[in-house]
N, C-alpha and C. Protein backbone atom coordinates (compact mmCIF):
# COMPACT_ATOMS: atom_id res chain seq x y z
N UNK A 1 74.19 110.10 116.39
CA UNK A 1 75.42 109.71 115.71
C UNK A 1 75.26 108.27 115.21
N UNK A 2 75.55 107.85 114.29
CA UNK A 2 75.52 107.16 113.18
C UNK A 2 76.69 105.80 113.70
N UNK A 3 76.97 104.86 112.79
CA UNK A 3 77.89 103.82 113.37
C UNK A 3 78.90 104.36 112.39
N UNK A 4 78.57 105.08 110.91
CA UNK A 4 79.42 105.71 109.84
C UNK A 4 80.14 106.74 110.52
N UNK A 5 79.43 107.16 111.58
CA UNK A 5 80.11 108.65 112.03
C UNK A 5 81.19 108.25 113.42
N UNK A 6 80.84 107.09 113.93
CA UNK A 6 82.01 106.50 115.06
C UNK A 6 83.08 106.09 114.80
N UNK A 7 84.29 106.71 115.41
CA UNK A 7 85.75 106.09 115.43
C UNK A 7 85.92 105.31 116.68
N UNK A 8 87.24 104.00 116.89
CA UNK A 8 86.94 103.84 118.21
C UNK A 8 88.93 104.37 118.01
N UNK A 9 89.11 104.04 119.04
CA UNK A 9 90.61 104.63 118.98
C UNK A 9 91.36 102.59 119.20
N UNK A 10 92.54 102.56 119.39
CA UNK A 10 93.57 101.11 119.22
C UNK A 10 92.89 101.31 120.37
N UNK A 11 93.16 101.18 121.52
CA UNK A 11 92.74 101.08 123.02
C UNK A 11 91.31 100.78 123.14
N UNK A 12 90.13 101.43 122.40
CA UNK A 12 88.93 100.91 122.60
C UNK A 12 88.36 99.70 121.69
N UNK A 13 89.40 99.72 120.07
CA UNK A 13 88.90 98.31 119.97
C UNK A 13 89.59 97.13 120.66
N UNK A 14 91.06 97.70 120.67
CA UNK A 14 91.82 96.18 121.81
C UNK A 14 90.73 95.62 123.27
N UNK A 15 90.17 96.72 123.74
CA UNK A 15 89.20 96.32 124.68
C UNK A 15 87.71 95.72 124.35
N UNK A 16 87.63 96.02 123.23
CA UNK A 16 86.22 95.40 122.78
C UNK A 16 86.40 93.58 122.53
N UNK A 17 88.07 93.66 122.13
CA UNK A 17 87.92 92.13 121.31
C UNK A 17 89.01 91.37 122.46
N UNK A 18 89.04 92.22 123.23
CA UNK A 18 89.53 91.66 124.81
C UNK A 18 91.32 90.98 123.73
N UNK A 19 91.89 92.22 123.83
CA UNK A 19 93.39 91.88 123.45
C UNK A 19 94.14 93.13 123.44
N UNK A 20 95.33 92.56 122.93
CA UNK A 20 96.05 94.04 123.37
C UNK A 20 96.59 95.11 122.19
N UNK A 21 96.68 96.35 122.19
CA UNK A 21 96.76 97.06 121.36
C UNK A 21 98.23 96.63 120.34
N UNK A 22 98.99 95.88 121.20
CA UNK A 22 99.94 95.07 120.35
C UNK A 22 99.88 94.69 119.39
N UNK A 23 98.53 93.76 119.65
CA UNK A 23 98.13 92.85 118.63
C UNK A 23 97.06 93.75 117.47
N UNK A 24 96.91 94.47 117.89
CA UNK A 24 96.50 95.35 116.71
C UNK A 24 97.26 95.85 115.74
N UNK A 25 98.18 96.03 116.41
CA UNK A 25 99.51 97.10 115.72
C UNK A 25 100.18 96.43 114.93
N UNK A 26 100.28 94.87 115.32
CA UNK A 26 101.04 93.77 113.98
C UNK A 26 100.27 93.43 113.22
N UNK A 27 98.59 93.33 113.28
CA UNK A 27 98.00 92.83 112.72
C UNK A 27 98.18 93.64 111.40
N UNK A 28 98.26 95.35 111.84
CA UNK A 28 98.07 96.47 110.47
C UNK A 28 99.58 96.33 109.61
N UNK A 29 100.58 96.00 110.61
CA UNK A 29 102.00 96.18 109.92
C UNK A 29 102.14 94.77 108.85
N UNK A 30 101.29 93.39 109.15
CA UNK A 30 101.28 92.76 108.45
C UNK A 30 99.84 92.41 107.27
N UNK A 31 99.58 93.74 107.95
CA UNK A 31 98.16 94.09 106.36
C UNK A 31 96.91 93.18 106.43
N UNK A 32 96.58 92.79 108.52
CA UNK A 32 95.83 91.99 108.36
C UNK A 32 94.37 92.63 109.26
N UNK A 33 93.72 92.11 109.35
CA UNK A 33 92.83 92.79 110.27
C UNK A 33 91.49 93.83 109.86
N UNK A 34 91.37 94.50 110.44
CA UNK A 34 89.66 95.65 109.93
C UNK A 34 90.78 96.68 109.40
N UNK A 35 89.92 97.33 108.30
CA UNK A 35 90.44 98.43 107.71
C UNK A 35 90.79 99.56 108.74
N UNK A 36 91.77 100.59 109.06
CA UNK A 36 91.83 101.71 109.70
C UNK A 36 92.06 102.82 108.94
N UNK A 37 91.96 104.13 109.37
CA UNK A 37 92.54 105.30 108.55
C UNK A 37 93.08 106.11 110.21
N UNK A 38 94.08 106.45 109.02
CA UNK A 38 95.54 107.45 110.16
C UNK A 38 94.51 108.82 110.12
N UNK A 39 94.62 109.23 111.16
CA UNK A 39 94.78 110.92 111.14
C UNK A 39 95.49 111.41 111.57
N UNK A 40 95.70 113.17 111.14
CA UNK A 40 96.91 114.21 111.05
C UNK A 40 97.90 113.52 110.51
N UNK A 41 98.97 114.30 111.38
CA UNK A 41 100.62 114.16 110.94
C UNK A 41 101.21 113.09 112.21
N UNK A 42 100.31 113.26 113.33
CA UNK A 42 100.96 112.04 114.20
C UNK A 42 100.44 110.17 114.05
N UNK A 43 99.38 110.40 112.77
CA UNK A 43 99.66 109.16 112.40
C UNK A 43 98.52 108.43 113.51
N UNK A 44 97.60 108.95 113.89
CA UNK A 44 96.61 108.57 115.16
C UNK A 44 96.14 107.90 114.46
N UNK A 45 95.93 106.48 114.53
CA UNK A 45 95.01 105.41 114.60
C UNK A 45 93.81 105.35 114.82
N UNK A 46 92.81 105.42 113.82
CA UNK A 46 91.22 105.11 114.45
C UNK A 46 90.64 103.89 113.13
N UNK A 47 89.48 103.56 113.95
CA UNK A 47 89.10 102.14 113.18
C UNK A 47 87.42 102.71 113.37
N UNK A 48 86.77 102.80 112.28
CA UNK A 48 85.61 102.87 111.88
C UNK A 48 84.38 102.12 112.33
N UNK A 49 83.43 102.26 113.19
CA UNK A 49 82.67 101.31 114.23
C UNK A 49 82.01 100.54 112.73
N UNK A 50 81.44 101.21 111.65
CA UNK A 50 80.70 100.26 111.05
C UNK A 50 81.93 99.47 109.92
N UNK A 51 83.34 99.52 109.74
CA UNK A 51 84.11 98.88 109.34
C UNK A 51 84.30 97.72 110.41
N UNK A 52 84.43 98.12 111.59
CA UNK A 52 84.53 96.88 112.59
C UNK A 52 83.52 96.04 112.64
N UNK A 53 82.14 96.84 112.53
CA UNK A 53 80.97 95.56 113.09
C UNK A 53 81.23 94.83 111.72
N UNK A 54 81.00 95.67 110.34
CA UNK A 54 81.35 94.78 109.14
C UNK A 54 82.43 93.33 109.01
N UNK A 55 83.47 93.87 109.63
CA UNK A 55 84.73 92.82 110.00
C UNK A 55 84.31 91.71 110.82
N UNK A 56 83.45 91.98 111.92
CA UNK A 56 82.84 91.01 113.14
C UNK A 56 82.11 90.11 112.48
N UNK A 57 81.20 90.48 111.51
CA UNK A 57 79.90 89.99 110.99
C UNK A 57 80.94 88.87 109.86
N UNK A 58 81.40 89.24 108.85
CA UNK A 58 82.64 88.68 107.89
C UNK A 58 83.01 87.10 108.24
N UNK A 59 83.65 87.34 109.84
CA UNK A 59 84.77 86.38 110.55
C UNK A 59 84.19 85.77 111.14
N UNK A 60 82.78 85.96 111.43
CA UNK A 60 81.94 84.88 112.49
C UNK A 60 82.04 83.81 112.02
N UNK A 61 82.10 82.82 112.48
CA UNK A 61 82.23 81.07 112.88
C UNK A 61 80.74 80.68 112.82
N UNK A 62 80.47 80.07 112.01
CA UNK A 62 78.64 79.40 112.19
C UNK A 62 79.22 77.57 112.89
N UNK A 63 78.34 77.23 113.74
CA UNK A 63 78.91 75.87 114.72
C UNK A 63 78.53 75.10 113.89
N UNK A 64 79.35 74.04 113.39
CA UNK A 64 78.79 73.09 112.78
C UNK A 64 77.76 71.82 112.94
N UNK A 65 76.72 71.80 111.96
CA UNK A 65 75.91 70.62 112.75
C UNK A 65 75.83 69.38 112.55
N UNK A 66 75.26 68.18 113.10
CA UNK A 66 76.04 66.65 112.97
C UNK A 66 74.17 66.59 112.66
N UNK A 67 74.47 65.28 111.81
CA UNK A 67 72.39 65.07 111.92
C UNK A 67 72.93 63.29 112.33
């Protein structure tokens, strides 16, 4: 299985980025954050492993250096 073919569910990325599914849930209502797609009719939440690592890679911080 592929990183294209992995979903993680709100609960497994809130645990990856050590926060709470809360903060996931405002992040999408205010249109911010990694892309997700709903499935069915109950609207299930999943977030795409290679949309996330993409997002991770994006937002990284490089430390700044002093000479």
């Amino acid at each position: 299985m592929t990183d294209d073919d992995t979903f993680l569910t709100e609960d497994q990325l809130a645990e990856r980025w050590q926060c709470s599914a809360r903060t996931l849930r405002n992040d999408r209502h205010r249109g911010r954050g990694v892309p997700y797609t709903k499935l069915g009719g109950s609207g299930r939440v999943r977030y795409s492993l290679a949309a996330v690592r993409a997002w991770e890679t994006g937002h990284a911080v490089a430390p700044e250096t002093t000479a």
